[in-house]
C-alpha atoms as a PDB file:
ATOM      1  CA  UNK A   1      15.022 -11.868  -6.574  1.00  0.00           C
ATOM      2  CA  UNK A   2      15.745  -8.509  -5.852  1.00  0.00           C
ATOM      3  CA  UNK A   3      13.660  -5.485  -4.730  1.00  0.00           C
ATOM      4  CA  UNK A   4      13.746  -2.554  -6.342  1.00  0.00           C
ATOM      5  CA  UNK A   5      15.445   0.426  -4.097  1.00  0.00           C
ATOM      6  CA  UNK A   6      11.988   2.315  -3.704  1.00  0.00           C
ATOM      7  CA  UNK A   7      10.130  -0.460  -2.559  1.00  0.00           C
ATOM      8  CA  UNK A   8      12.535  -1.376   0.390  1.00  0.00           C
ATOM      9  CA  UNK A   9      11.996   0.044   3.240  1.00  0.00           C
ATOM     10  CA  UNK A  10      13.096   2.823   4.384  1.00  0.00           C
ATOM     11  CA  UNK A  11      13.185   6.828   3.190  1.00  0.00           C
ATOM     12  CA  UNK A  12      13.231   6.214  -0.394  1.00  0.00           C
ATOM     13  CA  UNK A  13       9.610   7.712  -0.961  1.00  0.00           C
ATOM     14  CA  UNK A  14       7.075   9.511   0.423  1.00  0.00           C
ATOM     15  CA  UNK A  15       3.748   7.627  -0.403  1.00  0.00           C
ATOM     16  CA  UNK A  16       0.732   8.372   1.875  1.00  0.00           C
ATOM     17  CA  UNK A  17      -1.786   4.996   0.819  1.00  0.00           C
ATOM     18  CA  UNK A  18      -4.804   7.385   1.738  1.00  0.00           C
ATOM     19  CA  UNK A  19      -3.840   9.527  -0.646  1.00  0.00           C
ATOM     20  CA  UNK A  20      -4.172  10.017  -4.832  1.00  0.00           C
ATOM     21  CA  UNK A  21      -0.477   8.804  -6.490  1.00  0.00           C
ATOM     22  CA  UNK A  22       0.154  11.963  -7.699  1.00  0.00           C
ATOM     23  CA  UNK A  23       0.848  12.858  -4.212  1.00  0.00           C
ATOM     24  CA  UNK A  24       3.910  10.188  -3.612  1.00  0.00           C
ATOM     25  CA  UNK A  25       7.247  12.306  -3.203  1.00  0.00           C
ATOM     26  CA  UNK A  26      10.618  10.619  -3.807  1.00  0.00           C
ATOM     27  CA  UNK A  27      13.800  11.591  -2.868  1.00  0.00           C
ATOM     28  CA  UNK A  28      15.005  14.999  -4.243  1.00  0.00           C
ATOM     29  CA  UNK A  29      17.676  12.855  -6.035  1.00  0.00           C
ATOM     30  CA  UNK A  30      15.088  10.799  -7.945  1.00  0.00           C
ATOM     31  CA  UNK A  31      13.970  11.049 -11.019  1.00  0.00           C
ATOM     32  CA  UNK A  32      10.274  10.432 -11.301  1.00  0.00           C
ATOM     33  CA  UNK A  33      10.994   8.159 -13.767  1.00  0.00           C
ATOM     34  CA  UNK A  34      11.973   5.617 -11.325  1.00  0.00           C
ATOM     35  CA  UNK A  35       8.729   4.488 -10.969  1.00  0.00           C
ATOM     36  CA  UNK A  36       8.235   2.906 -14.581  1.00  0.00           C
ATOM     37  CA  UNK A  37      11.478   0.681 -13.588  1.00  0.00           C
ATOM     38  CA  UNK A  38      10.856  -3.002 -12.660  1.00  0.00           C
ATOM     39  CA  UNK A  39       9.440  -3.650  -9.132  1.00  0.00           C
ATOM     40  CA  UNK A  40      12.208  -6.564  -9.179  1.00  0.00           C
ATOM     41  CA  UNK A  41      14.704  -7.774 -10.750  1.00  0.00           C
ATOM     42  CA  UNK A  42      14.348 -10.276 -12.796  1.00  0.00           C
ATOM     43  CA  UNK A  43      11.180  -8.884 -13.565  1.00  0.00           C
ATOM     44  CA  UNK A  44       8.048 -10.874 -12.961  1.00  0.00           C
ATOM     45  CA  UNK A  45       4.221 -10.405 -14.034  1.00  0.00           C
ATOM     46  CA  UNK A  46       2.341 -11.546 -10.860  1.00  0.00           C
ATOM     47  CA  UNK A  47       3.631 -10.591  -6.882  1.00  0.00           C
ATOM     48  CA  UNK A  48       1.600 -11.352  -4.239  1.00  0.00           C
ATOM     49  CA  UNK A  49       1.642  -8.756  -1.150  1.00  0.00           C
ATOM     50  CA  UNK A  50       0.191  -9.192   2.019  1.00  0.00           C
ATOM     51  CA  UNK A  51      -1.200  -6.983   4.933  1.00  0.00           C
ATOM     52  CA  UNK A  52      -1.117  -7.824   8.403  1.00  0.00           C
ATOM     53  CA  UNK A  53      -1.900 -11.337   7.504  1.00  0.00           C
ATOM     54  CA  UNK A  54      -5.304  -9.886   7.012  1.00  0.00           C
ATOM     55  CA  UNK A  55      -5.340  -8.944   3.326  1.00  0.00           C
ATOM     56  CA  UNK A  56      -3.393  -9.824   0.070  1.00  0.00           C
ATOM     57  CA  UNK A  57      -2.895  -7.980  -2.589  1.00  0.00           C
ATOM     58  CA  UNK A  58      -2.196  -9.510  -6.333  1.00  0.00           C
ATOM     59  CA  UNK A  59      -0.069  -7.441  -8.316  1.00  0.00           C
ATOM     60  CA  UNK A  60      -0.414  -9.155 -11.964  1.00  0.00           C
ATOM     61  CA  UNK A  61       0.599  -7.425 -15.813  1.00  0.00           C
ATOM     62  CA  UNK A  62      -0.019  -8.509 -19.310  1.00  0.00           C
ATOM     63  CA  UNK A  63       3.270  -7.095 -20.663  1.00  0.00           C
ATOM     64  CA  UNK A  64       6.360  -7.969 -21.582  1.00  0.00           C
ATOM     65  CA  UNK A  65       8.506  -5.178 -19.048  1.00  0.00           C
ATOM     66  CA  UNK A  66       6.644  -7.039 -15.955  1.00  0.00           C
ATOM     67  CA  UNK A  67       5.707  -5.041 -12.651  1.00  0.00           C
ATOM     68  CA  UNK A  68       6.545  -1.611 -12.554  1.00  0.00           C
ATOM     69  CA  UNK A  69       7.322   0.244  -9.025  1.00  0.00           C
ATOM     70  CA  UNK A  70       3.959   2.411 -10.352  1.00  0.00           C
ATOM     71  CA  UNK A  71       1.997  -1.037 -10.537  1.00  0.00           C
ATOM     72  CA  UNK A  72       2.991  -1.839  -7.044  1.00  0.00           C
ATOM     73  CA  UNK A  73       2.145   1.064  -5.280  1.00  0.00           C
ATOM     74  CA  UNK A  74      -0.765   1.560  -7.449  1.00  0.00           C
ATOM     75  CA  UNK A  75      -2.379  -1.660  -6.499  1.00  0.00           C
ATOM     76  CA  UNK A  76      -1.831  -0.794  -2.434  1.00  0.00           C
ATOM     77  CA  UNK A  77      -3.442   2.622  -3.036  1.00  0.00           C
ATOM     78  CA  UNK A  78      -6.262   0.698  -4.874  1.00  0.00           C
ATOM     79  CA  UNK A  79      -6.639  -2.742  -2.303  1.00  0.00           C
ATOM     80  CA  UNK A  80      -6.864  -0.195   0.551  1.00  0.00           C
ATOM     81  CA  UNK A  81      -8.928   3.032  -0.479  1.00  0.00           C
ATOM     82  CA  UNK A  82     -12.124   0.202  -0.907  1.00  0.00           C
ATOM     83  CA  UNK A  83     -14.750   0.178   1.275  1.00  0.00           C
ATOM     84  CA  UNK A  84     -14.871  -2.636   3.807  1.00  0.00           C
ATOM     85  CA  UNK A  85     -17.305  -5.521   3.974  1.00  0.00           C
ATOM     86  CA  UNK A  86     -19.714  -6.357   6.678  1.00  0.00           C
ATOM     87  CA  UNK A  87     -17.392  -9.457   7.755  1.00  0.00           C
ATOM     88  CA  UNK A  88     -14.192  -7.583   7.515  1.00  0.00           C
ATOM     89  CA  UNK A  89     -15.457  -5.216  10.610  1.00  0.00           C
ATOM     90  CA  UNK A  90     -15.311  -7.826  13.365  1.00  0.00           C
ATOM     91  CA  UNK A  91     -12.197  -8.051  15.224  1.00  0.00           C
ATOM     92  CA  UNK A  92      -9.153  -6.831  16.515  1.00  0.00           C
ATOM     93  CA  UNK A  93      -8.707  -3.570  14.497  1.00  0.00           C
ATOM     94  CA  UNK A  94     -12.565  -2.840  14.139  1.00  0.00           C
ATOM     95  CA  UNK A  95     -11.989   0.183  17.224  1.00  0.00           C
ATOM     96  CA  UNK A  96      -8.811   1.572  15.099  1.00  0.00           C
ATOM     97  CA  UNK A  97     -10.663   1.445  11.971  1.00  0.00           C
ATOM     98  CA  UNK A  98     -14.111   3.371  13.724  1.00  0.00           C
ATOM     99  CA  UNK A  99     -11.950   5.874  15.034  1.00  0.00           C
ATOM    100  CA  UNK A 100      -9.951   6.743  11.777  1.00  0.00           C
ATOM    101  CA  UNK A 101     -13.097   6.919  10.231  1.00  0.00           C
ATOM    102  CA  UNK A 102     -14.680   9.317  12.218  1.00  0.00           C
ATOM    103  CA  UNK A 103     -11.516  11.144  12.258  1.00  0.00           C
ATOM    104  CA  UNK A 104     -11.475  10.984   8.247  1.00  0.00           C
ATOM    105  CA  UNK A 105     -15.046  12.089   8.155  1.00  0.00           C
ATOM    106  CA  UNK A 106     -14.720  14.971  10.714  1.00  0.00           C
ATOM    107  CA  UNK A 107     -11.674  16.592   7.873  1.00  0.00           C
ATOM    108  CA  UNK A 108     -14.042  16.032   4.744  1.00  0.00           C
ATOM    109  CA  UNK A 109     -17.895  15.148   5.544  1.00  0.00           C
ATOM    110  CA  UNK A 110     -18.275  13.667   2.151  1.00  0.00           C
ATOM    111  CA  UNK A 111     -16.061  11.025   3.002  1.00  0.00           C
ATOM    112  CA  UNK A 112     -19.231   9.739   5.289  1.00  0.00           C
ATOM    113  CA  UNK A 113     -20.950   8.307   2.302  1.00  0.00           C
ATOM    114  CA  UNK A 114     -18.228   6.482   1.466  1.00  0.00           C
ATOM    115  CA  UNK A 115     -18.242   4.183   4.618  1.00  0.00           C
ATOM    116  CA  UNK A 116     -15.453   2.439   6.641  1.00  0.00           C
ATOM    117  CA  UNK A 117     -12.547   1.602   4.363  1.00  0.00           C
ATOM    118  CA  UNK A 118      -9.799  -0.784   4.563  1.00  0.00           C
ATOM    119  CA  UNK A 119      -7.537   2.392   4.754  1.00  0.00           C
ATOM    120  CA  UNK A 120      -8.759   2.682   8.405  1.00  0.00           C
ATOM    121  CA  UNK A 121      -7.429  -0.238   9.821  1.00  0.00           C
ATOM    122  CA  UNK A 122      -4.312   1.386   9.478  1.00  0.00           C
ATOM    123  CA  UNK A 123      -5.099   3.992  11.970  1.00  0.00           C
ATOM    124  CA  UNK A 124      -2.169   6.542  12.313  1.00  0.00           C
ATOM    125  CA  UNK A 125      -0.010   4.358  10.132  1.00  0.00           C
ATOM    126  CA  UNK A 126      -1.075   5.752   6.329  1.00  0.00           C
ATOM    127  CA  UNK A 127       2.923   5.738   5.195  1.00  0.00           C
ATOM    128  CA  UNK A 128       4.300   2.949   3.069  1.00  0.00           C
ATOM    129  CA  UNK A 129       7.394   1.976   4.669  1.00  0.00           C
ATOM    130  CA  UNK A 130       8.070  -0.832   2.178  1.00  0.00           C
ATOM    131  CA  UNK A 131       8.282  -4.343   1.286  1.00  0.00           C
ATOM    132  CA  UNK A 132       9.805  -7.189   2.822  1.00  0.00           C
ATOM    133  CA  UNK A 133       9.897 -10.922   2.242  1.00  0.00           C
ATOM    134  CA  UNK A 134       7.226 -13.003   3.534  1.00  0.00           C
ATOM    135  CA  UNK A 135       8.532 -14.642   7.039  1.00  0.00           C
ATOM    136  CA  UNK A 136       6.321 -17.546   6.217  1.00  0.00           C
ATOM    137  CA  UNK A 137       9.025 -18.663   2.985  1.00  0.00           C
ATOM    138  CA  UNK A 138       6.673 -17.915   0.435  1.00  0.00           C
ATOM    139  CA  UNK A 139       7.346 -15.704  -2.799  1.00  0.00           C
ATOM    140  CA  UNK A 140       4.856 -13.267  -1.315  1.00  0.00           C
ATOM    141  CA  UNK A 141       5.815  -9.697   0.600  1.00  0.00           C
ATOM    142  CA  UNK A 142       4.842  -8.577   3.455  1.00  0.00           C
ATOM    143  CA  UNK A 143       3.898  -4.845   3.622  1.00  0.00           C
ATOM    144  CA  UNK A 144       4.805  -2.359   6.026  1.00  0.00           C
ATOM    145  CA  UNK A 145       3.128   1.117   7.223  1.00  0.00           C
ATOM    146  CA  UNK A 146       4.604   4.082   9.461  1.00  0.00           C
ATOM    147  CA  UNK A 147       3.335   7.304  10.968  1.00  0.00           C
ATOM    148  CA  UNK A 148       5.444   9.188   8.273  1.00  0.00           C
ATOM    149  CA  UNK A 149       8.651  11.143   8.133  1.00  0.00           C
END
């Protein structure tokens, strides 16, 4: 199975998770269009993504093409722009994710209503920076983040 070239990592796109879609730059060389393409090839109508070993996201379609590179990042955006549950605050990350949302709230005050999101865990690192198999074997990917470009 392979990925398509937007979705591995490195510079291929500019895609800030925190962030609306319309907002995700590609390379100047890039046609927009790109992103109705097949997130892998042969295409497939369910992926399975995970986070930090914390979250997964289920990519799934009801149409013939399969997952589009849209659906994918889509779905991320989504998963992570949700507000967090009361269990999901205890441990490791809960200082990162209190400080990004303070930080969040301090640049828009309406964002205070909205509560701690998953987003935050993320702290500094808001920049998809692709997908990579799953270590653990499985047909899932792993997700990775960066500061930005």
């Amino acid at each position: 199975m392979a990925l398509h070239p937007l979705l591995d990592c490195g510079p291929n796109l500019m895609f800030n998770v925190a962030r609306d879609l319309a907002y995700v730059r590609l390379r100047p060389d890039c046609s927009p269009t790109r992103l109705q393409e097949p997130a892998v090839h042969p295409s497939i109508s369910h992926m399975t993504i995970a986070i930090f070993e914390t979250w997964s996201i289920e990519v799934m379609v009801m149409n013939p093409r399969g997952i589009t590179v849209h659906d994918v990042l889509f779905r991320i955006r989504e998963h992570l722009n949700r507000s967090v549950a009361a269990h999901e605050m205890h441990g490791p990350l809960h200082a990162v994710a209190m400080h990004s949302f303070r930080a969040r709230c301090r640049a828009d005050p309406r964002e205070h209503a909205q509560g701690v999101k998953r987003v935050d865990f993320l702290g500094p690192k808001v920049f998809f920076n692709g997908l990579t198999r799953a270590r653990d074997g499985s047909d899932s990917w792993d997700l990775h983040f960066s500061h930005g470009v």
